[in-house]
Protein backbone atom coordinates (compact mmCIF):
# COMPACT_ATOMS: atom_id res chain seq x y z
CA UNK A 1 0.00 0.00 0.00
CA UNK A 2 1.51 2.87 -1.11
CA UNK A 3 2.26 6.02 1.94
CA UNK A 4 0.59 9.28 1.72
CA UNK A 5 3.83 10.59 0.08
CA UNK A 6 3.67 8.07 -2.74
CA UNK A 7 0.19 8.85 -3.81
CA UNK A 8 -0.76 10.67 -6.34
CA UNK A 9 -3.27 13.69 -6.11
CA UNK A 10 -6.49 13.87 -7.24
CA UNK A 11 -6.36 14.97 -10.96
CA UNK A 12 -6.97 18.18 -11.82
CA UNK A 13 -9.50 18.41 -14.62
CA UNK A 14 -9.21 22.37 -15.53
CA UNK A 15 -12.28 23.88 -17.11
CA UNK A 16 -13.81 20.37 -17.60
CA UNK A 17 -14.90 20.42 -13.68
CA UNK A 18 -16.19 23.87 -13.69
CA UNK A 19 -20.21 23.14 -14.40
CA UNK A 20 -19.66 20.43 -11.78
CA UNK A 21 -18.12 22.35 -9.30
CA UNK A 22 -20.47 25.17 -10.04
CA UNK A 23 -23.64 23.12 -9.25
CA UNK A 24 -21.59 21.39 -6.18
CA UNK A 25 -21.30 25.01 -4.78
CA UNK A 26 -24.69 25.57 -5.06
CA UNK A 27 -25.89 22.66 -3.48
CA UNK A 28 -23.57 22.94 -0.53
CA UNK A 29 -24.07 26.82 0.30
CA UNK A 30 -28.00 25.56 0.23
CA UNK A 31 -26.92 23.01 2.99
CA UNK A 32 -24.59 25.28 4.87
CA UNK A 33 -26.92 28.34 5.27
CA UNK A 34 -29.71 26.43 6.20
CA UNK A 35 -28.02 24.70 9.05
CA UNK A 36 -25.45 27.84 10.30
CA UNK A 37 -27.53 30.94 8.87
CA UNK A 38 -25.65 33.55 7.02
CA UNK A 39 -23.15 33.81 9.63
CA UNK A 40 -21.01 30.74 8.36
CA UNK A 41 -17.76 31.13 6.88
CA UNK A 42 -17.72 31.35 2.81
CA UNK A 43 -15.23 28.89 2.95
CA UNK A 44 -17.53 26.35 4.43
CA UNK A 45 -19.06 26.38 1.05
CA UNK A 46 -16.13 25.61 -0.40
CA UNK A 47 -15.45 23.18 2.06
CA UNK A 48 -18.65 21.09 1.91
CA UNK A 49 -18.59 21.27 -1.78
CA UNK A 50 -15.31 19.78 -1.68
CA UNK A 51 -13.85 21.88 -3.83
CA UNK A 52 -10.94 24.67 -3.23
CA UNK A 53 -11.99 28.01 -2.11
CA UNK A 54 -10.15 29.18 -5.79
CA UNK A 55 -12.86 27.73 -7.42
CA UNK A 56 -15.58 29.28 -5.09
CA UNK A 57 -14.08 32.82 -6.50
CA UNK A 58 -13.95 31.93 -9.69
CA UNK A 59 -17.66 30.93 -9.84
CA UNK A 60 -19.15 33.62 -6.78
CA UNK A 61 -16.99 36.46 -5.82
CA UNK A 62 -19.71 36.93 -3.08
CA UNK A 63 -22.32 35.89 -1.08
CA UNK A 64 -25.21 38.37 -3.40
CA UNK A 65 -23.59 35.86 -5.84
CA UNK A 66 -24.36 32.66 -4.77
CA UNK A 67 -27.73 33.76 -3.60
CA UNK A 68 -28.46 35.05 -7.10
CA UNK A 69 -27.59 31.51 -8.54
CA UNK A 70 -29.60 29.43 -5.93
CA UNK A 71 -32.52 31.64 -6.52
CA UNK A 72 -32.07 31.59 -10.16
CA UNK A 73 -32.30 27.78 -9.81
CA UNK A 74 -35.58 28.57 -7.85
CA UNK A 75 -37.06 30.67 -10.36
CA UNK A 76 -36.18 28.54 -13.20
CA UNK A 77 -38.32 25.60 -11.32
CA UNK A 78 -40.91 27.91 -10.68
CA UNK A 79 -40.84 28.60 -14.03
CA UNK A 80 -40.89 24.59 -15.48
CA UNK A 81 -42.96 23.99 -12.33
CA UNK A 82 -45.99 26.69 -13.24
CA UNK A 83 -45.92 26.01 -17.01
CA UNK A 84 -48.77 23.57 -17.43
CA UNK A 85 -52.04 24.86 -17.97
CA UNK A 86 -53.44 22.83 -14.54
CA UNK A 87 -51.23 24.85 -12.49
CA UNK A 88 -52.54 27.44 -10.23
CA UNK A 89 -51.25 30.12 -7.83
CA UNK A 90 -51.90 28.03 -4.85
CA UNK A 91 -48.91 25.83 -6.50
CA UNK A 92 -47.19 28.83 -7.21
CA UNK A 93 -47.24 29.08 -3.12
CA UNK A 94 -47.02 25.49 -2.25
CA UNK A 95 -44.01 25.89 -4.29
CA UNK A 96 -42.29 29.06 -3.13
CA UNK A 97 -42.60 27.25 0.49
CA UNK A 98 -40.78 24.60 -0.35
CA UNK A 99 -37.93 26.55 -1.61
CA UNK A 100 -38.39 29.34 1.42
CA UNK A 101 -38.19 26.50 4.03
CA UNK A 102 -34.77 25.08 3.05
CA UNK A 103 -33.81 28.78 1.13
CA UNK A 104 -34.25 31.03 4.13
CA UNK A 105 -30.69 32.54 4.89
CA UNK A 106 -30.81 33.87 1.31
CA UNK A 107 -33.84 35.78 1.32
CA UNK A 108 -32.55 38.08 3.73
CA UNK A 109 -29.70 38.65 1.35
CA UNK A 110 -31.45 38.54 -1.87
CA UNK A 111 -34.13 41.01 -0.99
CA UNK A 112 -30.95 43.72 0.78
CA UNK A 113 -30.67 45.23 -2.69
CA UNK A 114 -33.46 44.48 -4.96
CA UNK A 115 -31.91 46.60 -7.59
CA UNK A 116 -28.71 45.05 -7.76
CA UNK A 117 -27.72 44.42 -11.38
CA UNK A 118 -27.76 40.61 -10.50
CA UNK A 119 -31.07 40.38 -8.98
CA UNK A 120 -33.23 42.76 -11.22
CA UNK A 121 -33.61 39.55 -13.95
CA UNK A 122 -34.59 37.16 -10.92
CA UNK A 123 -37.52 39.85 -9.70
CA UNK A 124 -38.76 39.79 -13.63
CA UNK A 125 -38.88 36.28 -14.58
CA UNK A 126 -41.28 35.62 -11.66
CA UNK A 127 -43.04 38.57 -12.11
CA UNK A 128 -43.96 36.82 -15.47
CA UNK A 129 -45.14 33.32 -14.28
CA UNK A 130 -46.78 35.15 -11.15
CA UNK A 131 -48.61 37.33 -14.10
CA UNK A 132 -49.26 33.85 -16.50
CA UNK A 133 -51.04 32.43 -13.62
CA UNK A 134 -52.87 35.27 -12.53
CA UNK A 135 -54.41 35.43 -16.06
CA UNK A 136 -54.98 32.15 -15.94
CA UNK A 137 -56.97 32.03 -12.35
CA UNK A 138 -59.20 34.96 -13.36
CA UNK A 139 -60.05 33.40 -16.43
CA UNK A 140 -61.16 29.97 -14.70
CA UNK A 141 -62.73 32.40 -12.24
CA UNK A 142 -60.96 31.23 -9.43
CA UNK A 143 -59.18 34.36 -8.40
CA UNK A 144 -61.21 38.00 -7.19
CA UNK A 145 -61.11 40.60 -9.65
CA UNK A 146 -59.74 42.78 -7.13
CA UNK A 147 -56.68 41.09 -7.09
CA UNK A 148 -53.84 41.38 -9.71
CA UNK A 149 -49.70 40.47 -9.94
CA UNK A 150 -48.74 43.05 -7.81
CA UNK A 151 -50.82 41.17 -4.80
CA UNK A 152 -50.06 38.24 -5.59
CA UNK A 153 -46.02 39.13 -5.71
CA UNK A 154 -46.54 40.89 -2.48
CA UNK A 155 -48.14 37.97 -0.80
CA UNK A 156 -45.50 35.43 -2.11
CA UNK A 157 -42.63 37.88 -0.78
CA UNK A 158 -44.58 38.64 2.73
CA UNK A 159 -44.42 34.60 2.72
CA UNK A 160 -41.11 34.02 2.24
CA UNK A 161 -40.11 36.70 4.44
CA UNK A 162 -42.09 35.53 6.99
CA UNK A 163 -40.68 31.94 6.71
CA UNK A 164 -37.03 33.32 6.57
CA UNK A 165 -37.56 35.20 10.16
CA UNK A 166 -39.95 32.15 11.46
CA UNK A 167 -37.96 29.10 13.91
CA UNK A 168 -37.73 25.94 11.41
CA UNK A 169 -39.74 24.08 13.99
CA UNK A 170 -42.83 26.95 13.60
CA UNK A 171 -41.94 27.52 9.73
CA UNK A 172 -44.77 24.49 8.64
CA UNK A 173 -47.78 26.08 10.35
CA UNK A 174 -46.61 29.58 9.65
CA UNK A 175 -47.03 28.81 6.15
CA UNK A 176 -50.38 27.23 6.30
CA UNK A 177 -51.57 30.33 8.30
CA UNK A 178 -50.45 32.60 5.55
CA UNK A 179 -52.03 30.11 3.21
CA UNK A 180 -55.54 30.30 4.24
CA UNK A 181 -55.24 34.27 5.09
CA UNK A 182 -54.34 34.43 1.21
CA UNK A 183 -57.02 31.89 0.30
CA UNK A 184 -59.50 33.83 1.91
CA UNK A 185 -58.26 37.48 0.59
CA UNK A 186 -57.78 36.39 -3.34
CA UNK A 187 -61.08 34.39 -3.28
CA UNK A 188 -63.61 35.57 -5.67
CA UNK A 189 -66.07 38.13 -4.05
C-alpha cells in the first residue's frame, strides 16, 4: 500500500470540472446556510462542496452571488414547475414554500438590494409566471377581480419573508396560516 507521500493527487480536470463544481457550490451553500444561517464562513461552502476556495471565487466572488444563482435555480423551477395549464397560484405558493423552508438565509440577502444588477432579472422572470397564472386564475374564475400580480407578488414575498424570520420548527404552520389568510383574501367576491 503505497504512503501518503507516494500517492498521487487527485487529478486536476481544468475547465472540464467547472459546471460540476459550479452546481456542487450551489448545493452545498444551500446546505450550509440552512443549518449555520448567514453567519457561516464562505469557505464552508467551499469546504462542503469539496472543492478549493479558488474555485468558489472563480464561480461567486460573493455571497449576493451565490444567492443570485440558488434563486435563479428557484425561479427557473418555478418557471418549469408553473408552465402547465393545470397549475394554479396556490402551486405557485405550495411551491415558493418549499424553496423558502430550506432557502431562508438567502432571502434576507437577496431582498438587501433588490436593484442590484444581478437580482433585477430574478424579480422579472417571476413577475412573469406570477402574471401567467394570474391570467390564468381569473379566467377559470378562481381568483377575485380585485386582485392582480402586484398582490399576488406581495403575498409570495410577505411569505417568504415571513418563513425566513420564522424558527424551522414553527416555519410548517406559519405557512399554512399565511395560506388560508391568502385563500381567503384572493377568493372571488
Amino acid at each position: 500500500m503505497p504512503s501518503k507521500e507516494e500517492e498521487s493527487p487527485k487529478p486536476n480536470r481544468g475547465r472540464a470540472a467547472g459546471p460540476s463544481n459550479r452546481r456542487a457550490l450551489i448545493s452545498a451553500a444551500r446546505e450550509v446556510y440552512a443549518e449555520e444561517g448567514l453567519s457561516a464562513p464562505f469557505s464552508a461552502v467551499a469546504k462542503r462542496a469539496g472543492v478549493g476556495q479558488g474555485s468558489l471565487y472563480r464561480h461567486f466572488p460573493d455571497r449576493t452571488a451565490l444567492a443570485v444563482a440558488v434563486f435563479e435555480e428557484n425561479v427557473a423551477d418555478l418557471e418549469a414547475y408553473t408552465a402547465p395549464d393545470g397549475r394554479t397560484i396556490d402551486d405557485l405558493l405550495d411551491r415558493v414554500v418549499a424553496q423558502a423552508m430550506v432557502s431562508t438565509a438567502f432571502i434576507d440577502l437577496i431582498t438587501a438590494d433588490l436593484h442590484d444588477a444581478r437580482v433585477l432579472p430574478l424579480g422579472q422572470r417571476f413577475a412573469a409566471v406570477v402574471a401567467r397564472l394570474v391570467a390564468r386564475e381569473h379566467e377559470a374564475g378562481h381568483l377575485g377581480a380585485h386582485i392582480d400580480a402586484a398582490d399576488v407578488m406581495m403575498a409570495t414575498g410577505m411569505l417568504a419573508t415571513e418563513l425566513a424570520r420564522t424558527d424551522a420548527a414553527d416555519r410548517p404552520a406559519a405557512a399554512r396560516r399565511a395560506r388560508a389568510l391568502f385563500r381567503a383574501a384572493f377568493a372571488p367576491r
